[in-house]
Each structure stands twice: as structure tokens, then as C-alpha cells.
PDB file of N, CA and C in Angstrom:
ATOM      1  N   UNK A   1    -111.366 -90.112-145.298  1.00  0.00           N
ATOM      2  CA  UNK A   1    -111.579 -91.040-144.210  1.00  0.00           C
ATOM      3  C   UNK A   1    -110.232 -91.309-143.535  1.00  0.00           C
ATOM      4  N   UNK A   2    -109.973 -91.221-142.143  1.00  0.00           N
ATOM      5  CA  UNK A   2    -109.083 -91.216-141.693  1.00  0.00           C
ATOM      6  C   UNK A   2    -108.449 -92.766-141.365  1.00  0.00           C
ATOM      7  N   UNK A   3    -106.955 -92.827-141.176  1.00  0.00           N
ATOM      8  CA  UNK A   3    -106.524 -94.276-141.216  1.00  0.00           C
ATOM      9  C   UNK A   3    -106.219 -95.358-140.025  1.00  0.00           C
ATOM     10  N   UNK A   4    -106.586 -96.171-139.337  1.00  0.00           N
ATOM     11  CA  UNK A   4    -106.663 -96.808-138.272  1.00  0.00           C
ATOM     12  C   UNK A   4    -105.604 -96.138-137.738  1.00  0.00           C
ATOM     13  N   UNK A   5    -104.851 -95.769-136.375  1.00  0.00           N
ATOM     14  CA  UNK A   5    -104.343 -95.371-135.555  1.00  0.00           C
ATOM     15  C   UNK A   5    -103.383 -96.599-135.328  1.00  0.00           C
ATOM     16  N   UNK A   6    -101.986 -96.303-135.589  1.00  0.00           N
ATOM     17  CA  UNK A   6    -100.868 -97.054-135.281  1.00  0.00           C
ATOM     18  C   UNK A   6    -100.540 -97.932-136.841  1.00  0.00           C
ATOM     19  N   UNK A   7    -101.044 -98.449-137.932  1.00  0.00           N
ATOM     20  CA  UNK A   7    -100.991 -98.703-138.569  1.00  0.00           C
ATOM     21  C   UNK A   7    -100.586 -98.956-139.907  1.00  0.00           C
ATOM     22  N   UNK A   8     -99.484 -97.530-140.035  1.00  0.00           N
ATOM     23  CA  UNK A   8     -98.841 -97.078-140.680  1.00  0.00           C
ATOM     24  C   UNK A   8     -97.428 -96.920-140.322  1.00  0.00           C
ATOM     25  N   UNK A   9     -97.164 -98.407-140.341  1.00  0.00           N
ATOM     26  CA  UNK A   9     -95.017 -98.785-140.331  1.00  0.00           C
ATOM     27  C   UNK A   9     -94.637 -98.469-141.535  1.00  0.00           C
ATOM     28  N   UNK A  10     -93.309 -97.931-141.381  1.00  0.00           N
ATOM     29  CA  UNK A  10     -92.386 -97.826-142.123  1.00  0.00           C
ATOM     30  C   UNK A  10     -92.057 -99.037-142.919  1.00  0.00           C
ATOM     31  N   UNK A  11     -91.394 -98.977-144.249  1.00  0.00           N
ATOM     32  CA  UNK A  11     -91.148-100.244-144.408  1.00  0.00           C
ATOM     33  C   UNK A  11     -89.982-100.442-144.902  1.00  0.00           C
ATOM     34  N   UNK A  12     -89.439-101.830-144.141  1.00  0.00           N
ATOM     35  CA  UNK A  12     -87.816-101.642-143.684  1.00  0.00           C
ATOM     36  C   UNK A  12     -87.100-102.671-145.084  1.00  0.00           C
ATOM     37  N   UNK A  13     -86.286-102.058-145.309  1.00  0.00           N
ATOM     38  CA  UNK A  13     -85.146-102.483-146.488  1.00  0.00           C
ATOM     39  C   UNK A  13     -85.312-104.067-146.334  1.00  0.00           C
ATOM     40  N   UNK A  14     -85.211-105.015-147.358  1.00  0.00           N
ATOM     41  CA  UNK A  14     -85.114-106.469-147.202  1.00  0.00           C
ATOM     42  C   UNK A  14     -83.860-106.629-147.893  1.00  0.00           C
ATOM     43  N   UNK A  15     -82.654-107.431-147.364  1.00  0.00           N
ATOM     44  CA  UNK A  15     -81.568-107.385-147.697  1.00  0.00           C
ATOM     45  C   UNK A  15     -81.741-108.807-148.574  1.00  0.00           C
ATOM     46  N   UNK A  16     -82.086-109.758-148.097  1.00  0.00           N
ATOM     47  CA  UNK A  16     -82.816-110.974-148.673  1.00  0.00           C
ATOM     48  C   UNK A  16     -82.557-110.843-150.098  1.00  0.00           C
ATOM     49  N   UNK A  17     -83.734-110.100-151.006  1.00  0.00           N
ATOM     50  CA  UNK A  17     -84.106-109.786-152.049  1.00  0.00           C
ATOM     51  C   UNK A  17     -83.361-109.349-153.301  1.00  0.00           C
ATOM     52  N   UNK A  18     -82.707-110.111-154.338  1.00  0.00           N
ATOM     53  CA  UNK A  18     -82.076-109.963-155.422  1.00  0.00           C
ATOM     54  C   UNK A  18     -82.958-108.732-156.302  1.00  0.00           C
ATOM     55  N   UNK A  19     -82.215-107.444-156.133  1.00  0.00           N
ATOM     56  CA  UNK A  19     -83.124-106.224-156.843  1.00  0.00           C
ATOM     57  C   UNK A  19     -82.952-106.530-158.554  1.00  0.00           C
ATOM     58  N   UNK A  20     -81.883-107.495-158.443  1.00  0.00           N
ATOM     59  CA  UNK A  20     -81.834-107.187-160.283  1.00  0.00           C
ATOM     60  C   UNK A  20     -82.541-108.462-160.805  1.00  0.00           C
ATOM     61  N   UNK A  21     -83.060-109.199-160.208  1.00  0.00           N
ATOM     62  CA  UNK A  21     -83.907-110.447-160.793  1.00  0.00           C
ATOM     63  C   UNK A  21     -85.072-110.056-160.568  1.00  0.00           C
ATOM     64  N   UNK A  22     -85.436-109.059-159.700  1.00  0.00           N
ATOM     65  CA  UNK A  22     -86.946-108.605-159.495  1.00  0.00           C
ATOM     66  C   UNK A  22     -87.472-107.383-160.301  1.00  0.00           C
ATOM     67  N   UNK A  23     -86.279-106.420-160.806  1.00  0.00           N
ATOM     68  CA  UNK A  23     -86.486-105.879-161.976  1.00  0.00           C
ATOM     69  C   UNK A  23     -86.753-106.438-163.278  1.00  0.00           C
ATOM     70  N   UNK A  24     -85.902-107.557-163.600  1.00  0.00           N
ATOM     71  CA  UNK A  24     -85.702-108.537-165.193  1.00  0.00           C
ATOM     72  C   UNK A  24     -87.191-108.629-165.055  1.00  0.00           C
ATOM     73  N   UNK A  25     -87.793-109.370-163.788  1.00  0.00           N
ATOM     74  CA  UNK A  25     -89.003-110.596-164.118  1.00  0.00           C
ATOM     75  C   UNK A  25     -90.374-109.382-164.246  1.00  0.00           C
ATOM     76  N   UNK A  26     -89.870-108.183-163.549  1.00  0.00           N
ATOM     77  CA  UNK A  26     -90.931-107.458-163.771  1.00  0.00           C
ATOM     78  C   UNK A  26     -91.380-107.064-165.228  1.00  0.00           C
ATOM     79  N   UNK A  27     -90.059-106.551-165.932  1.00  0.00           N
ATOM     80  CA  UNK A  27     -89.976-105.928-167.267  1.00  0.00           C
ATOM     81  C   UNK A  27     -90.550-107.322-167.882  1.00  0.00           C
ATOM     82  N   UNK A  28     -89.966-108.598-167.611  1.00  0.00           N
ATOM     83  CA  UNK A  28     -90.265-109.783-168.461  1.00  0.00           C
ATOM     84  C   UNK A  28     -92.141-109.452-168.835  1.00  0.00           C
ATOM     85  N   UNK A  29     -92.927-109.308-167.518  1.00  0.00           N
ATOM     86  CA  UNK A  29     -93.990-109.866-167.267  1.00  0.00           C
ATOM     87  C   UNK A  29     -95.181-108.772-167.689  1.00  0.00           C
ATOM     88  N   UNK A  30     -94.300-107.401-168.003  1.00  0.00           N
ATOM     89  CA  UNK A  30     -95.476-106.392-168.063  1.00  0.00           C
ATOM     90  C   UNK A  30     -95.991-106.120-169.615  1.00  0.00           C
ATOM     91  N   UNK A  31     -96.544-105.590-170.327  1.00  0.00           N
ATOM     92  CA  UNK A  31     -96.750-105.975-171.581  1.00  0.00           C
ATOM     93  C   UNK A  31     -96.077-105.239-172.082  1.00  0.00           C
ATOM     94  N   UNK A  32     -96.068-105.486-173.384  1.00  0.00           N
ATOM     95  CA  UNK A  32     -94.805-105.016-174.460  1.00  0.00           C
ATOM     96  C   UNK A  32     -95.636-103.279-174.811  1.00  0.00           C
ATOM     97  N   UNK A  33     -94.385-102.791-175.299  1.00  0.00           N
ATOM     98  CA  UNK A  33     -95.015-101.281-176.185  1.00  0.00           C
ATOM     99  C   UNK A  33     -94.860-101.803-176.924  1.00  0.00           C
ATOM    100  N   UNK A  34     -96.399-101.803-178.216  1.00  0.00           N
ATOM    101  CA  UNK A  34     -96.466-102.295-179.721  1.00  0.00           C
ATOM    102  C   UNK A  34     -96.127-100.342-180.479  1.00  0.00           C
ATOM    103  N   UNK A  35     -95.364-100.960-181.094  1.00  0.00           N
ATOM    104  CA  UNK A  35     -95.090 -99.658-182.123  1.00  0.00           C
ATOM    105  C   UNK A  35     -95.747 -99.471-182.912  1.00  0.00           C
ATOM    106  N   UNK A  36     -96.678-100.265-183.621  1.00  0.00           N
ATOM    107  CA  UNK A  36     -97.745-100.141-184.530  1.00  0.00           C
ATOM    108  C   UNK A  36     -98.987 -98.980-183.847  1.00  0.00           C
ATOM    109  N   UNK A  37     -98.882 -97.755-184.114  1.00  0.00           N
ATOM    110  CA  UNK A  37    -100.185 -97.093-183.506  1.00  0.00           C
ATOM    111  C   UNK A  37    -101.548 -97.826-183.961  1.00  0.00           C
ATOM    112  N   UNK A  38    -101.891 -98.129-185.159  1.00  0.00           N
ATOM    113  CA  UNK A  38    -103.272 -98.729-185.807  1.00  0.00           C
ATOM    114  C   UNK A  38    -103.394-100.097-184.879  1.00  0.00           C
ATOM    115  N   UNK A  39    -102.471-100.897-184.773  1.00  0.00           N
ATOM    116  CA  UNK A  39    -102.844-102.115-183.761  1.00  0.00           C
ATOM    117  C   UNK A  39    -102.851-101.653-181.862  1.00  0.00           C
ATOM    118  N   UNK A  40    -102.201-100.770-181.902  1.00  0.00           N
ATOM    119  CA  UNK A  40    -102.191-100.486-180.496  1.00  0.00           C
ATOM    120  C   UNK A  40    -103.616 -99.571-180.075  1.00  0.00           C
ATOM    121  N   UNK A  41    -104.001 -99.228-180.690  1.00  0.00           N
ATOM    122  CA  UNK A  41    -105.288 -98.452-180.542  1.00  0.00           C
ATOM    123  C   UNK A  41    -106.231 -99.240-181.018  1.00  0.00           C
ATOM    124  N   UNK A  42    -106.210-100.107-181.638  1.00  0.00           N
ATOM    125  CA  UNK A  42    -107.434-101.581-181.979  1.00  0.00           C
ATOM    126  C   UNK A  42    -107.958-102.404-180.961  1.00  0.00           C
ATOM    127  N   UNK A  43    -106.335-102.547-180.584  1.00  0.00           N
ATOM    128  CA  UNK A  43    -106.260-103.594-179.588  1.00  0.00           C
ATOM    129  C   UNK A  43    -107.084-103.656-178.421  1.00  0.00           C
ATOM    130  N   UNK A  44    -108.039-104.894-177.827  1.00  0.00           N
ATOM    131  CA  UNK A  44    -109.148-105.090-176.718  1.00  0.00           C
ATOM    132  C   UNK A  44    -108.309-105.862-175.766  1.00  0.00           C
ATOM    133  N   UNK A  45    -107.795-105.655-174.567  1.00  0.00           N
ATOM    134  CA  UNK A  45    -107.157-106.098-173.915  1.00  0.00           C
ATOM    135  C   UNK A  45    -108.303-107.390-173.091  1.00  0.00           C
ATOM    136  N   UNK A  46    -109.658-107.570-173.559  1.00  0.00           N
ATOM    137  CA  UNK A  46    -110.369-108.477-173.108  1.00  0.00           C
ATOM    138  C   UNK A  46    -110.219-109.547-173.728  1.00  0.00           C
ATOM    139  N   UNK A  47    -109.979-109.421-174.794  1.00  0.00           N
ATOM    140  CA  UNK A  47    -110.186-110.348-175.848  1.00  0.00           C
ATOM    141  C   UNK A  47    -108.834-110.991-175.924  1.00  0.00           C
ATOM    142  N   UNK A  48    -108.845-112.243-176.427  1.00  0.00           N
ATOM    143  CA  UNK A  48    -107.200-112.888-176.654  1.00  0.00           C
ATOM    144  C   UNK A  48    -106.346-112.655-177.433  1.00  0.00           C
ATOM    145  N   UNK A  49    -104.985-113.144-178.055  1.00  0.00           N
ATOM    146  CA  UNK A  49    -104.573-112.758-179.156  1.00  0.00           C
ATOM    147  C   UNK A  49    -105.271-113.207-180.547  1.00  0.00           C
ATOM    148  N   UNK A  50    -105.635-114.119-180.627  1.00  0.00           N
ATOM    149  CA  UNK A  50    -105.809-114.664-182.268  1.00  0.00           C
ATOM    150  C   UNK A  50    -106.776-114.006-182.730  1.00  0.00           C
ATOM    151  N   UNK A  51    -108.229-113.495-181.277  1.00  0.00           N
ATOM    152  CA  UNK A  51    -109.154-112.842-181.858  1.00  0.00           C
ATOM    153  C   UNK A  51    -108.750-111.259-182.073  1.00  0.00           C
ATOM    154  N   UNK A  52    -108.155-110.897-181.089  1.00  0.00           N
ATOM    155  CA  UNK A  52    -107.516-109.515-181.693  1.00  0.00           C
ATOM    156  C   UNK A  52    -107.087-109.107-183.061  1.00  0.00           C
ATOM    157  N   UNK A  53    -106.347-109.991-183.436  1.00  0.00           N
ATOM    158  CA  UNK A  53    -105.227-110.480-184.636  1.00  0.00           C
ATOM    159  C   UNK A  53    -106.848-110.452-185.757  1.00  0.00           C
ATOM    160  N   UNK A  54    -107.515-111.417-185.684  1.00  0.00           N
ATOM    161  CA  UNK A  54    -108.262-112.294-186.700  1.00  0.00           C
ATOM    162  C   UNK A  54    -109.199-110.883-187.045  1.00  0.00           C
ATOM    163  N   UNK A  55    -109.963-109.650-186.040  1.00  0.00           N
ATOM    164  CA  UNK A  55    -110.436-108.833-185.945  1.00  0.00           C
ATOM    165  C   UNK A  55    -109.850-107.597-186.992  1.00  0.00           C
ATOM    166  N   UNK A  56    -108.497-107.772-187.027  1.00  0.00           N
ATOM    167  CA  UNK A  56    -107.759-106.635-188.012  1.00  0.00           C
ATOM    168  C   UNK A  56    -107.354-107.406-189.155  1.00  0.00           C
ATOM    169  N   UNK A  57    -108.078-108.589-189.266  1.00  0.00           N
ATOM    170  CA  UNK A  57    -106.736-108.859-190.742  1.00  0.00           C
ATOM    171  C   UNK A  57    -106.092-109.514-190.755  1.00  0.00           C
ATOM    172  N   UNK A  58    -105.317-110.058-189.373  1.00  0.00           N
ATOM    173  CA  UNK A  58    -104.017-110.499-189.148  1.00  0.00           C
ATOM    174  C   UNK A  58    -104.162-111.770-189.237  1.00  0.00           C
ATOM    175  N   UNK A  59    -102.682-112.200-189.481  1.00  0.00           N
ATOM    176  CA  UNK A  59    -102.452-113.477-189.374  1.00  0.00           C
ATOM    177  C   UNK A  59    -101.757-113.896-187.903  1.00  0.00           C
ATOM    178  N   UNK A  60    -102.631-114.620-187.256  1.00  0.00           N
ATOM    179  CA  UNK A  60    -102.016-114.943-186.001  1.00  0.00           C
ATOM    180  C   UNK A  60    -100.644-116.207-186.032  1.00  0.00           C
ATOM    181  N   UNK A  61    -101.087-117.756-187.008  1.00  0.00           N
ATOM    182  CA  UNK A  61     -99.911-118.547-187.739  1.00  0.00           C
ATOM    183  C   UNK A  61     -99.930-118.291-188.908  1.00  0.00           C
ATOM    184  N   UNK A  62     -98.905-117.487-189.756  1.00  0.00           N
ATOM    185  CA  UNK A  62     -98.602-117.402-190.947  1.00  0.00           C
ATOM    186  C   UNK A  62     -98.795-119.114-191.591  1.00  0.00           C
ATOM    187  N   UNK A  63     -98.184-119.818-191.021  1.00  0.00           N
ATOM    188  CA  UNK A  63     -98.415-121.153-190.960  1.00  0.00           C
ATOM    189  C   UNK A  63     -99.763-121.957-191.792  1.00  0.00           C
ATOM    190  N   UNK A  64    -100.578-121.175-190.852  1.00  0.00           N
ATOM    191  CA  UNK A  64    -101.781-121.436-191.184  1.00  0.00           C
ATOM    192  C   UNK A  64    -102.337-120.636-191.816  1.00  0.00           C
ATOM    193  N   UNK A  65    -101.968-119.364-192.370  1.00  0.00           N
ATOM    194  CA  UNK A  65    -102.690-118.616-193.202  1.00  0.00           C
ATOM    195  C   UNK A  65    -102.657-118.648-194.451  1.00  0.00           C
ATOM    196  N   UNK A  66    -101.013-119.363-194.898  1.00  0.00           N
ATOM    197  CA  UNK A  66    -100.884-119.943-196.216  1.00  0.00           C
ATOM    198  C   UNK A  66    -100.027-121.013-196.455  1.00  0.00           C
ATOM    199  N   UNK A  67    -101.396-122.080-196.238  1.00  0.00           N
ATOM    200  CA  UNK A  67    -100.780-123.544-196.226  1.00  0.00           C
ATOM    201  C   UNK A  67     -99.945-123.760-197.656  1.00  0.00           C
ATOM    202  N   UNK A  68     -99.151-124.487-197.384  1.00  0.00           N
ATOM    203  CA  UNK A  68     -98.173-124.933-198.721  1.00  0.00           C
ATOM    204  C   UNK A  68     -98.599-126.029-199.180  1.00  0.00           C
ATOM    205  N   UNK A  69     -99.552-126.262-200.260  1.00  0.00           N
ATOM    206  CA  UNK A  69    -100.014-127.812-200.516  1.00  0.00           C
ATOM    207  C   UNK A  69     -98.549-128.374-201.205  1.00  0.00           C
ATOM    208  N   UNK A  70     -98.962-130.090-200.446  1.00  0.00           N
ATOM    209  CA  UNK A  70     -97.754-130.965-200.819  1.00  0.00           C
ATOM    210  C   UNK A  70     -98.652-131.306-202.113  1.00  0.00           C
ATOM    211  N   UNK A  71     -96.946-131.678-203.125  1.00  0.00           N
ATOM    212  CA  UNK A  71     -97.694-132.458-204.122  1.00  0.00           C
ATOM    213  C   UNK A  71     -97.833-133.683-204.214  1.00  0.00           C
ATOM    214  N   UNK A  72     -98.691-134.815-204.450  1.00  0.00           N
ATOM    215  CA  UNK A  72     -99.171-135.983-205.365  1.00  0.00           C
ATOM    216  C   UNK A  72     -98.016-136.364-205.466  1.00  0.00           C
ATOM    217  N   UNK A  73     -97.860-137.844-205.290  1.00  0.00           N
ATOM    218  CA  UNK A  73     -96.493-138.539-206.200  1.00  0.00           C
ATOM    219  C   UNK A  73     -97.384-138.063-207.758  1.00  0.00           C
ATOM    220  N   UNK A  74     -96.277-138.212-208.287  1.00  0.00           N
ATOM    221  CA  UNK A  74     -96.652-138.281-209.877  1.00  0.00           C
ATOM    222  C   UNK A  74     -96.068-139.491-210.673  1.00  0.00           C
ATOM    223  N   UNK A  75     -96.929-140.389-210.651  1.00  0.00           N
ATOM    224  CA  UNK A  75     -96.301-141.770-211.568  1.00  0.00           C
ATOM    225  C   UNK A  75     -96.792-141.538-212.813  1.00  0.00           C
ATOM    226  N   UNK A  76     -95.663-142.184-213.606  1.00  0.00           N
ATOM    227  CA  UNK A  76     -96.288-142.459-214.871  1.00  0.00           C
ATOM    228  C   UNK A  76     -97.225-143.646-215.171  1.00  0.00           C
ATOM    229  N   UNK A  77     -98.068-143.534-216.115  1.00  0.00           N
ATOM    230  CA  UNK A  77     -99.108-144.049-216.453  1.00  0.00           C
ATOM    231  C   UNK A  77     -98.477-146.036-216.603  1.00  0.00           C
ATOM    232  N   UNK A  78     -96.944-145.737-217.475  1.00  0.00           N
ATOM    233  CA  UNK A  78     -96.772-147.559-217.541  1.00  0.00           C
ATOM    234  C   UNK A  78     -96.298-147.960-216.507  1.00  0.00           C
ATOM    235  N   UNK A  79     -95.588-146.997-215.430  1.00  0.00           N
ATOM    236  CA  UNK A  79     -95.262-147.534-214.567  1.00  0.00           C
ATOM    237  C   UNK A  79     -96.272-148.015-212.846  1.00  0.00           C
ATOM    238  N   UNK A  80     -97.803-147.388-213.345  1.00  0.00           N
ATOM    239  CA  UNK A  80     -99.226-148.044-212.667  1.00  0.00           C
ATOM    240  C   UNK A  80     -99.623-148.946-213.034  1.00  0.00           C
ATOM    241  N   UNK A  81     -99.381-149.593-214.717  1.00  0.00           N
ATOM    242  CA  UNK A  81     -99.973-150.796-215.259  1.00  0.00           C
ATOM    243  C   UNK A  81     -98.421-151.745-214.810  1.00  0.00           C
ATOM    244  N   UNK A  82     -97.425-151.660-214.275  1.00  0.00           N
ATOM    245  CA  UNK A  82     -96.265-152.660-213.939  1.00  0.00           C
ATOM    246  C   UNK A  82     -95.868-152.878-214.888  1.00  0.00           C
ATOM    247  N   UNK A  83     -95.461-152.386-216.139  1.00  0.00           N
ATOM    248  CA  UNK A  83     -94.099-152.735-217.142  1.00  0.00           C
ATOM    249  C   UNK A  83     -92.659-151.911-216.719  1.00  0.00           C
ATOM    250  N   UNK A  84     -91.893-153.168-216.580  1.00  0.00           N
ATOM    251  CA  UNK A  84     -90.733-153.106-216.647  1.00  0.00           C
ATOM    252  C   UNK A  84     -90.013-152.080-217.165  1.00  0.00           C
ATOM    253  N   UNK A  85     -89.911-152.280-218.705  1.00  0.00           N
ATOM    254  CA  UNK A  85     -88.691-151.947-219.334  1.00  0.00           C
ATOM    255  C   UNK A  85     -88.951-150.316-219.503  1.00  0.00           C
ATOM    256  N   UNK A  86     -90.319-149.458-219.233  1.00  0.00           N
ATOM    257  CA  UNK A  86     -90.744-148.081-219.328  1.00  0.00           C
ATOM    258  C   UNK A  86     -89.476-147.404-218.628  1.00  0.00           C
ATOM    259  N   UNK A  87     -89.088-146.134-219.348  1.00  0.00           N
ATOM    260  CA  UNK A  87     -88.496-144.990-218.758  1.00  0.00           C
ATOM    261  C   UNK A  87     -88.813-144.494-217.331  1.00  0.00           C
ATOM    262  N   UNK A  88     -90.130-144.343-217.136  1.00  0.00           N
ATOM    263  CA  UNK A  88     -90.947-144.037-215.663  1.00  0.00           C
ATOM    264  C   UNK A  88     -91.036-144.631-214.918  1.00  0.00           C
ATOM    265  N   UNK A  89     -91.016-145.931-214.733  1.00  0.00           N
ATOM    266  CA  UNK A  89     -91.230-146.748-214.101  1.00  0.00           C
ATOM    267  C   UNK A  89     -90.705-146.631-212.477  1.00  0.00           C
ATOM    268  N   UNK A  90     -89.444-146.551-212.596  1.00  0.00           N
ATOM    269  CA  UNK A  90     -88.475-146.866-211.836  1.00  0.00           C
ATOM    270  C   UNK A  90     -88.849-144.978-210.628  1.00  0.00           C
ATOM    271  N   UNK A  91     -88.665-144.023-211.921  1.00  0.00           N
ATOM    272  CA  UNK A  91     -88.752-142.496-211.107  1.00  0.00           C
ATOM    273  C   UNK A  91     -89.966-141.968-210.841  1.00  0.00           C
ATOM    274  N   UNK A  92     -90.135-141.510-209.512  1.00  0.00           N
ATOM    275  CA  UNK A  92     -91.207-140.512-209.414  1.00  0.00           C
ATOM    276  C   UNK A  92     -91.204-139.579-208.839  1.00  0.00           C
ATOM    277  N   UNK A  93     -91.550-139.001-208.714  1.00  0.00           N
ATOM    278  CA  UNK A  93     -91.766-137.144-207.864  1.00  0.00           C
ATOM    279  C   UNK A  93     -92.591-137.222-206.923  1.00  0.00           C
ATOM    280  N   UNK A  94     -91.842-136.304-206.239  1.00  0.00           N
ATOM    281  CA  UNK A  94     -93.169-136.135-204.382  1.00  0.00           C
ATOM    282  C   UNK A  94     -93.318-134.439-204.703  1.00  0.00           C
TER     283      UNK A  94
END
């Protein structure tokens, strides 16, 4: 199909335009090469990360994949009934 008649300008240098901030933001913005072939060939570019991730296995927050339980104070037993003069009393553990 042929192209409207006159319509096809040249297009003229913009001096304006910082070429090396428009390269950075490009590279910033385009997606990464994953080196992993098994995730890069998994991968559904429809889908988000966590479900991508959650789909293979992955841990999207390590964080959250293996919580660290806190421990319990640990009191001693005389120092819950309130005597004084007990060894425990005074120390406890977090």
C-alpha cells in the first residue's frame, strides 16, 4: 500500500537532547537478560513476579519463606510466683 504523498520528512538532528541520559534510561528500563536458561524459558511475561517465582519453586521474600521464630521470654518458675531471694528471678532470656 502506497504512502500519503509528501509525508515522508527527513528527520533532523535535535541538538537539545542529552544522548547519554537517553541511552542510561533506556538500558535502565528494558528488561534484564536472566542467565538462568530454566527460568528464562519458564518465564510468562503476563503474569507478575511473585506468581512467576511461586510457579517454579521460588522464593520471591526469602524473608518470608523462612520465618525466624522469636523466642518466648523464658522465666523461671520462682521468679512467676515473686520470690525474691531465687537465682532466676532477677534474669531472663528473649
Amino acid at each position: 500500500m502506497p504512502k500519503a504523498k509528501g509525508k515522508n520528512r527527513r528527520q533532523k538532528y535535535s541538538y537539545n537532547l542529552n544522548r547519554k541520559r537517553l541511552y542510561r534510561s533506556a538500558r535502565r528500563r528494558a528488561a534484564p537478560r536472566i542467565a538462568c536458561s530454566h527460568i528464562r524459558h519458564a518465564w510468562d511475561p503476563t503474569k507478575s513476579v511473585a506468581q512467576n517465582l511461586a510457579e517454579m519453586g521460588l522464593a520471591e521474600d526469602p524473608n518470608k519463606a523462612v520465618p525466624i521464630t522469636r523466642k518466648k521470654l523464658q522465666v523461671s518458675a520462682a521468679a512467676g510466683e515473686g520470690q525474691v531471694g531465687s537465682p532466676g528471678a532477677a534474669s531472663f532470656r528473649k
